[in-house]
N, C-alpha and C. Protein backbone atom coordinates (compact mmCIF):
# COMPACT_ATOMS: atom_id res chain seq x y z
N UNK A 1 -65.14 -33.97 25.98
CA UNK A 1 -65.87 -32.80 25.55
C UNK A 1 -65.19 -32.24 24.30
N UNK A 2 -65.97 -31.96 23.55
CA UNK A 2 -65.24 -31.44 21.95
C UNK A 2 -65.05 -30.08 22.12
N UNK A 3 -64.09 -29.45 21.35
CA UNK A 3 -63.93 -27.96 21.20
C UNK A 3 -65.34 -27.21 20.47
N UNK A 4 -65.74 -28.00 19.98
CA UNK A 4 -67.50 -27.18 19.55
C UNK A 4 -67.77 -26.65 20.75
N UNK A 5 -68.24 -26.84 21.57
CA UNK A 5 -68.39 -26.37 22.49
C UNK A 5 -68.06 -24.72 23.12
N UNK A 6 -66.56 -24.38 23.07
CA UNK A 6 -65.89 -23.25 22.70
C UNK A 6 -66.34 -22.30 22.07
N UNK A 7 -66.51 -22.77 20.86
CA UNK A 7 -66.72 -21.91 19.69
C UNK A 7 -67.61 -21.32 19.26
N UNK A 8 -67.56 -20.17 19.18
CA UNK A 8 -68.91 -18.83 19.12
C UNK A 8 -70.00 -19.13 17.76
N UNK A 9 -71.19 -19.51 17.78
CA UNK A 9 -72.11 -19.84 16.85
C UNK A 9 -72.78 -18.49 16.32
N UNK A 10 -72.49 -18.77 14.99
CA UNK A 10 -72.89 -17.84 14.06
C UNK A 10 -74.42 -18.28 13.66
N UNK A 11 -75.17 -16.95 12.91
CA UNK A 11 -76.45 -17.57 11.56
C UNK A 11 -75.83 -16.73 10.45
N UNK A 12 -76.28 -17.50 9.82
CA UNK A 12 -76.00 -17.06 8.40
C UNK A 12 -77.51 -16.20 8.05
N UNK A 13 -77.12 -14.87 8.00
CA UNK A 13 -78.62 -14.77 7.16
C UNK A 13 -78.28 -13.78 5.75
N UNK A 14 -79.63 -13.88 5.01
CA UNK A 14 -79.23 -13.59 3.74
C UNK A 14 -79.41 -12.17 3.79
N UNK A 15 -79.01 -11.28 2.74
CA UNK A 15 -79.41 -9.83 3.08
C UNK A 15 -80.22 -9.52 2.84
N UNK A 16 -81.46 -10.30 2.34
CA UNK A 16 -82.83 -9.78 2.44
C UNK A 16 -83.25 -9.98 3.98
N UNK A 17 -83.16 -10.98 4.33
CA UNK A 17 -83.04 -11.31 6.09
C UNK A 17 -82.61 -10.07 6.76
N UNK A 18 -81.59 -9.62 6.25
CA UNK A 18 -80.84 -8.89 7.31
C UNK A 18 -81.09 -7.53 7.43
N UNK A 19 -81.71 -6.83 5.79
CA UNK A 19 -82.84 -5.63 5.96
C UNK A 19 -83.63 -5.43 6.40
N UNK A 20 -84.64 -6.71 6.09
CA UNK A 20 -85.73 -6.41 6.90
C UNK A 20 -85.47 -6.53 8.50
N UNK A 21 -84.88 -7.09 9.20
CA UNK A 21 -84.39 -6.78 10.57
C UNK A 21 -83.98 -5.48 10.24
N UNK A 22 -82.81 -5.01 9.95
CA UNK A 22 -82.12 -3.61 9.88
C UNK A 22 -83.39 -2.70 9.77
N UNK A 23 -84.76 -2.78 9.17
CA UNK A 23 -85.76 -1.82 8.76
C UNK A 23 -86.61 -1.46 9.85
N UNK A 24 -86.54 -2.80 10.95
CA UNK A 24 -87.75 -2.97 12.08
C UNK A 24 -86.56 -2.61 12.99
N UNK A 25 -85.41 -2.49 13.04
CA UNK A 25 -84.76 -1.85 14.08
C UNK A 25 -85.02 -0.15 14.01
N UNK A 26 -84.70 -0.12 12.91
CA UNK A 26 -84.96 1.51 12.19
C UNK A 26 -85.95 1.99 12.56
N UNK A 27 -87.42 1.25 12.23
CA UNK A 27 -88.61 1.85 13.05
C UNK A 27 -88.46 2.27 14.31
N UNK A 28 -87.63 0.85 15.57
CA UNK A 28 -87.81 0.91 16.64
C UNK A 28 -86.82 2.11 17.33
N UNK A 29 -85.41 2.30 16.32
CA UNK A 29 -85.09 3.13 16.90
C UNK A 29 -85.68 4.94 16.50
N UNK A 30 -86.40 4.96 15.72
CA UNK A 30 -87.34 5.87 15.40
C UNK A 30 -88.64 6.23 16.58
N UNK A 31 -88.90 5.81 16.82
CA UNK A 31 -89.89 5.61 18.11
C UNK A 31 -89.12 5.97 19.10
N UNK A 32 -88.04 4.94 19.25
CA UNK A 32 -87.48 5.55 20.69
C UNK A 32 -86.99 7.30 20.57
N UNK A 33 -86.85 7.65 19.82
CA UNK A 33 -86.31 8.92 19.55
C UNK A 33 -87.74 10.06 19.60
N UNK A 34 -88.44 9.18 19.34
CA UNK A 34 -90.00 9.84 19.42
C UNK A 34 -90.20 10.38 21.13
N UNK A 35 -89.99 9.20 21.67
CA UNK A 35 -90.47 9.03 22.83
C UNK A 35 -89.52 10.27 23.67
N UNK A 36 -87.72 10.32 22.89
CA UNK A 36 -87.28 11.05 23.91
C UNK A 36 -87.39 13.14 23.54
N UNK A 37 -88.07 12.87 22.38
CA UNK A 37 -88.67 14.07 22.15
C UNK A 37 -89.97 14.58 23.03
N UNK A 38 -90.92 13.51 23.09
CA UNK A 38 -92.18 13.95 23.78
C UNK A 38 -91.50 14.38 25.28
N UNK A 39 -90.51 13.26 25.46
CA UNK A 39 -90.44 13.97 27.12
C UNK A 39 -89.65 14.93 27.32
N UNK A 40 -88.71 15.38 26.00
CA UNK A 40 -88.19 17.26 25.97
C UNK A 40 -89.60 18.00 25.74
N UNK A 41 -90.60 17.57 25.02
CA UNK A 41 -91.66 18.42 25.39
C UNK A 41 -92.54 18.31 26.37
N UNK A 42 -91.95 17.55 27.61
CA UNK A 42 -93.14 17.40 28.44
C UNK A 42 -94.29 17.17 28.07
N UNK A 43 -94.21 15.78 27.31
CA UNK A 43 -95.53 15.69 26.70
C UNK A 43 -96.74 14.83 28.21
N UNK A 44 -97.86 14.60 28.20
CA UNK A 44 -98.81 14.03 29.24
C UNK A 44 -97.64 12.48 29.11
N UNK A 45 -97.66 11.94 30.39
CA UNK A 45 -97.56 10.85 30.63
C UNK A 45 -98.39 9.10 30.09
N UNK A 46 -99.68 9.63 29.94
CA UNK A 46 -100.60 8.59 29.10
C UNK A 46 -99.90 8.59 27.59
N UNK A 47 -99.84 9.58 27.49
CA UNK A 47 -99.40 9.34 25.79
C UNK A 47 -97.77 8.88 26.03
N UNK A 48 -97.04 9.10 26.83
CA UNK A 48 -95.39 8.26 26.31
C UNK A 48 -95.83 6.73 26.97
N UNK A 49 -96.74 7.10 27.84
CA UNK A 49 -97.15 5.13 28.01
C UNK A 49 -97.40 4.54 26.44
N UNK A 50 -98.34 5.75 26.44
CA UNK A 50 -98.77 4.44 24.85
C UNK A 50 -97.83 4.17 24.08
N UNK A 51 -97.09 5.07 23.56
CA UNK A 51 -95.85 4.83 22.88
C UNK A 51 -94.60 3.96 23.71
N UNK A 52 -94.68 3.76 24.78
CA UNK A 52 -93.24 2.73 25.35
C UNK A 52 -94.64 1.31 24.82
N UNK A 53 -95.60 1.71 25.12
CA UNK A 53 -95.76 0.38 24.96
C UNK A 53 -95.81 -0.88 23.36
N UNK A 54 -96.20 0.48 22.91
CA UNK A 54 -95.49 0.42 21.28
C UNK A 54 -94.57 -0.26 21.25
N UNK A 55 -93.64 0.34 21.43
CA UNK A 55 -92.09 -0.01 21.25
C UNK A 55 -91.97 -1.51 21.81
N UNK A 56 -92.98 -1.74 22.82
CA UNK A 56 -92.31 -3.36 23.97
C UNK A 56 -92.93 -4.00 22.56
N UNK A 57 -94.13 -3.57 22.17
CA UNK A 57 -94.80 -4.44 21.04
C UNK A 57 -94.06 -4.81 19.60
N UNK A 58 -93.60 -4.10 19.20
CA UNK A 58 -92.58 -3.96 17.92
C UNK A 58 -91.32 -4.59 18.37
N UNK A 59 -90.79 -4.70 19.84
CA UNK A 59 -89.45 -5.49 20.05
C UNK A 59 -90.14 -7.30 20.40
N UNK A 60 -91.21 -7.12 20.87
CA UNK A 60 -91.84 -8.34 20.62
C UNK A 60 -91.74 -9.37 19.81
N UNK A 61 -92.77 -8.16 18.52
CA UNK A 61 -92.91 -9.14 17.49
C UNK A 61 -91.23 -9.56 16.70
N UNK A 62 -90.28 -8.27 16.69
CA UNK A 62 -89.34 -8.90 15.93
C UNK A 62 -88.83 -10.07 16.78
N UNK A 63 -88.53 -10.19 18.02
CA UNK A 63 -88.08 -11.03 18.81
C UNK A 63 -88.39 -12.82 17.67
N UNK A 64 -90.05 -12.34 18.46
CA UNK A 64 -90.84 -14.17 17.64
C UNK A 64 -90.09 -13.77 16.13
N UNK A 65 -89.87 -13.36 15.24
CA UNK A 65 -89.79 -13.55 13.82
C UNK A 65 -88.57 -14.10 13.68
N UNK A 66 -87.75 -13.61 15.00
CA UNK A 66 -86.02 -14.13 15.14
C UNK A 66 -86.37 -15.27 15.59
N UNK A 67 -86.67 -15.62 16.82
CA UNK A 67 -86.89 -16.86 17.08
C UNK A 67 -87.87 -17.73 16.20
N UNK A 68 -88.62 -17.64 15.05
CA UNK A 68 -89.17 -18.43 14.11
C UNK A 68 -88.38 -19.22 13.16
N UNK A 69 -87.54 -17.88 13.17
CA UNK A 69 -86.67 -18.01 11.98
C UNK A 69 -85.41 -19.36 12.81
N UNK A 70 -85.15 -19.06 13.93
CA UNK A 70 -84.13 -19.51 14.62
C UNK A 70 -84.71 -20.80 14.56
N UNK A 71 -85.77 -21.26 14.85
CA UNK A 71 -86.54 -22.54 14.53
C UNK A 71 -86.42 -23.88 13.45
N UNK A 72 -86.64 -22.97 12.43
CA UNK A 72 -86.79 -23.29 11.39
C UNK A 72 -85.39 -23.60 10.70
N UNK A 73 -84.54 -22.53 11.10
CA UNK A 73 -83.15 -22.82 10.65
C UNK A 73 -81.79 -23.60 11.54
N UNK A 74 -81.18 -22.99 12.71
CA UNK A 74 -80.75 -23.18 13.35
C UNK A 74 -80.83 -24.70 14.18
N UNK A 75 -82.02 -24.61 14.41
CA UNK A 75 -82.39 -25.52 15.71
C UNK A 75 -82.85 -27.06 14.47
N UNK A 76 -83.46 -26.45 13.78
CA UNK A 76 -84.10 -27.72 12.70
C UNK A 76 -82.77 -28.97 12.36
N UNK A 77 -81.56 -27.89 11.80
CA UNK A 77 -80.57 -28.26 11.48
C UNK A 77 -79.65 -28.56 12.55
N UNK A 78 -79.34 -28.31 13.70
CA UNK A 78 -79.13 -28.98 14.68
C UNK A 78 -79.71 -30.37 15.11
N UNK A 79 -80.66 -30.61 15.58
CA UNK A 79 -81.39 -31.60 15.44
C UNK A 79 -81.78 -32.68 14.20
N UNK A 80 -81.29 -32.60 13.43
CA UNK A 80 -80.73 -33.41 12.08
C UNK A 80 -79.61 -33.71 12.16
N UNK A 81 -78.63 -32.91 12.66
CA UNK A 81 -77.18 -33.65 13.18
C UNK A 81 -77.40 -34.29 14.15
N UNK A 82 -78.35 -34.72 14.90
CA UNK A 82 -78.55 -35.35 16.23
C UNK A 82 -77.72 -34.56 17.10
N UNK A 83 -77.78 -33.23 17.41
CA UNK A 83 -77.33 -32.56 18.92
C UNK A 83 -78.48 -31.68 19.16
N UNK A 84 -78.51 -33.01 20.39
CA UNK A 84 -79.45 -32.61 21.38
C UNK A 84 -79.45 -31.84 21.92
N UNK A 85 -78.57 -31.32 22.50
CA UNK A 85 -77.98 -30.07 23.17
C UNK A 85 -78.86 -28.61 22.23
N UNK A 86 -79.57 -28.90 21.31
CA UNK A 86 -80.72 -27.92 20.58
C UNK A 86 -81.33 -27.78 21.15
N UNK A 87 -82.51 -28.86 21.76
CA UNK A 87 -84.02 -28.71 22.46
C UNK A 87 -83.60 -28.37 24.21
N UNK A 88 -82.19 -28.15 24.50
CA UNK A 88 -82.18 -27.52 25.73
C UNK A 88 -82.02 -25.81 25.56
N UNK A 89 -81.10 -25.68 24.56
CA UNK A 89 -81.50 -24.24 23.71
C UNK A 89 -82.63 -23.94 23.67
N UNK A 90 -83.21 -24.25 23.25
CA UNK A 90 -85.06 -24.00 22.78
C UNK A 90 -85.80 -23.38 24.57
N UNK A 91 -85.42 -24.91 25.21
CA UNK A 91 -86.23 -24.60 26.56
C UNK A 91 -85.77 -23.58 27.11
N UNK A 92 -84.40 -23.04 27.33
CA UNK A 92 -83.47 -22.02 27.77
C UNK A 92 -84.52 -21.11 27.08
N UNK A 93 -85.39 -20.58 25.98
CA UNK A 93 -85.21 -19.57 25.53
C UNK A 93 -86.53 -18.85 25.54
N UNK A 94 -86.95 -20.34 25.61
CA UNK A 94 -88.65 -20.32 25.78
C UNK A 94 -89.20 -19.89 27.29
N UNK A 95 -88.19 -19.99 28.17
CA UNK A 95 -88.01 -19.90 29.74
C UNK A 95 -87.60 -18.11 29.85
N UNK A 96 -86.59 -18.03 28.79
CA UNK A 96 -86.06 -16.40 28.76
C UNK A 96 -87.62 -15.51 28.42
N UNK A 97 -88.32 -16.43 27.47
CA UNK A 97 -89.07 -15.24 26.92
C UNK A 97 -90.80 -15.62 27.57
N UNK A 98 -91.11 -16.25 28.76
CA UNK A 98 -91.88 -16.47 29.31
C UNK A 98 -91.88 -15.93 30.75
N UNK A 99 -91.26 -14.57 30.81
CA UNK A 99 -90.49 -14.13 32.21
C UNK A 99 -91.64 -13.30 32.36
C-alpha cells in the first residue's frame, strides 16, 4: 500500500473559482440570517418554510457545480493516471447525494 493513500487531497481552484463559491456562500449565509430574523419576528411558519426551502435549493445547486467541477477536474485527471480508486469516489458520492 503506498503512502498516497495517507495523504490529505487538495483542489486547486483558481480565484475566480473560489469567489464565485465565496459569493453563493454569502447569499446562503444571507438567507440563513434572514430566516433567523423572521423567527425573532415570529414571522407565519409557511413563509420560513419557503425560505428553508430556498436555502436546501441554493445549497443544492452549489453542491452539483462542486461536484461538476470535481468531475471534470479531479476525477477526469485521476482516471488518466489510471487510479481507479476515482470511480469508487464518484459512486461513494453519488450514493451520499442520492439519500
Amino acid at each position: 500500500m503506498s503512502d498516497e493513500c495517507c495523504e490529505k487531497k487538495k483542489t486547486k481552484r483558481s480565484e475566480k473559482e473560489k469567489q464565485l463559491i465565496n459569493n453563493r456562500l454569502s447569499r446562503i449565509e444571507g438567507q440563513i440570517r434572514g430566516i433567523k430574523k423572521m423567527i425573532e419576528e415570529d414571522a407565519y411558519c409557511n413563509d420560513v418554510l419557503i425560505q428553508l426551502s430556498s436555502i436546501e435549493n441554493s445549497i443544492k445547486s452549489l453542491s452539483n457545480q462542486v461536484l461538476e467541477n470535481h468531475l471534470y477536474t479531479c476525477i477526469a485527471r485521476d482516471i488518466e493516471n489510471g487510479n481507479e480508486d476515482a470511480i469508487n469516489e464518484i459512486i461513494s458520492l453519488f450514493k451520499r447525494f442520492n439519500k
